[in-house]
Protein backbone atom coordinates (compact mmCIF):
# COMPACT_ATOMS: atom_id res chain seq x y z
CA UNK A 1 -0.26 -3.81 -5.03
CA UNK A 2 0.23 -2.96 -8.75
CA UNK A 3 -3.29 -3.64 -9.71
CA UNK A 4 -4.44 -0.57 -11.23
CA UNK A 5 -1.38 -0.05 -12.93
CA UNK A 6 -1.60 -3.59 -14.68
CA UNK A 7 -5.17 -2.97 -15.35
CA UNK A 8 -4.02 0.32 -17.71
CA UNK A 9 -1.26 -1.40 -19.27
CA UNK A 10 1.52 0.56 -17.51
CA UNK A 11 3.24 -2.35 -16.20
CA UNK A 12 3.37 -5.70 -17.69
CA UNK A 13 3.56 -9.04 -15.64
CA UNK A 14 6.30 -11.17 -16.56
CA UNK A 15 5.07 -14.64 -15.46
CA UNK A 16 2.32 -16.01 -14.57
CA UNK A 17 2.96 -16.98 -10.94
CA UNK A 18 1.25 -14.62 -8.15
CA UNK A 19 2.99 -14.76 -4.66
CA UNK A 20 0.51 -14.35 -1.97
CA UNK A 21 2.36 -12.90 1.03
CA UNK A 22 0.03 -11.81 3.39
CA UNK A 23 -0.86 -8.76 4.68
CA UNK A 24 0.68 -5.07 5.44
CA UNK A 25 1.08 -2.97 8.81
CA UNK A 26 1.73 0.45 9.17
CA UNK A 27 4.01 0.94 12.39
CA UNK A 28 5.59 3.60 14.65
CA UNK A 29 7.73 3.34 17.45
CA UNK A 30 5.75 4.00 20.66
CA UNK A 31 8.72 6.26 21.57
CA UNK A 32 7.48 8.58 19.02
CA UNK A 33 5.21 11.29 19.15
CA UNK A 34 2.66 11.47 15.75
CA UNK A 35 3.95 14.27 13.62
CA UNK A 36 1.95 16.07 10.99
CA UNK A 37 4.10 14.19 8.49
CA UNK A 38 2.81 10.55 10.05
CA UNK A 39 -0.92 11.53 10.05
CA UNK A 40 -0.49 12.80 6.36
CA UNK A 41 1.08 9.66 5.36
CA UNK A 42 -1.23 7.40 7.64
CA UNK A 43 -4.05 9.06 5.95
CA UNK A 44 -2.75 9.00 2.64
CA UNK A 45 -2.04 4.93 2.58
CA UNK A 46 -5.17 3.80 4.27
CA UNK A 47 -6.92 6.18 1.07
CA UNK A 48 -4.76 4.35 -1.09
CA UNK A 49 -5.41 0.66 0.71
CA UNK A 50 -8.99 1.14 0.20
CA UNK A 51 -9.41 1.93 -3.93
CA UNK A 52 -7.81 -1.55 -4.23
CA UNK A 53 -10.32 -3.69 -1.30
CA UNK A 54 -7.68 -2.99 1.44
């Protein structure tokens, strides 16, 4: 999640261990029309997901 950011030295890891928990899901409720806002941000994270192999 914080790979690129460890990679420039912006943020240091304090131990060793790596906690693999899975993966992520982007969710709405069904209820919901998609705003603007929600495609933006959909958009935006899947971007995002895919600089780091997502």
């Amino acid at each position: 999640m914080f790979g690129r950011e460890l990679r420039e030295g912006r943020l240091v890891r304090p131990f060793e261990q790596e906690a693999i928990t899975g993966g992520y899901w982007l969710t709405r409720l069904k209820s919901r029309q998609r705003t603007e806002a929600m495609r933006s941000f959909e958009s935006w994270i899947a971007d995002e997901a895919a600089l780091f192999g997502g």
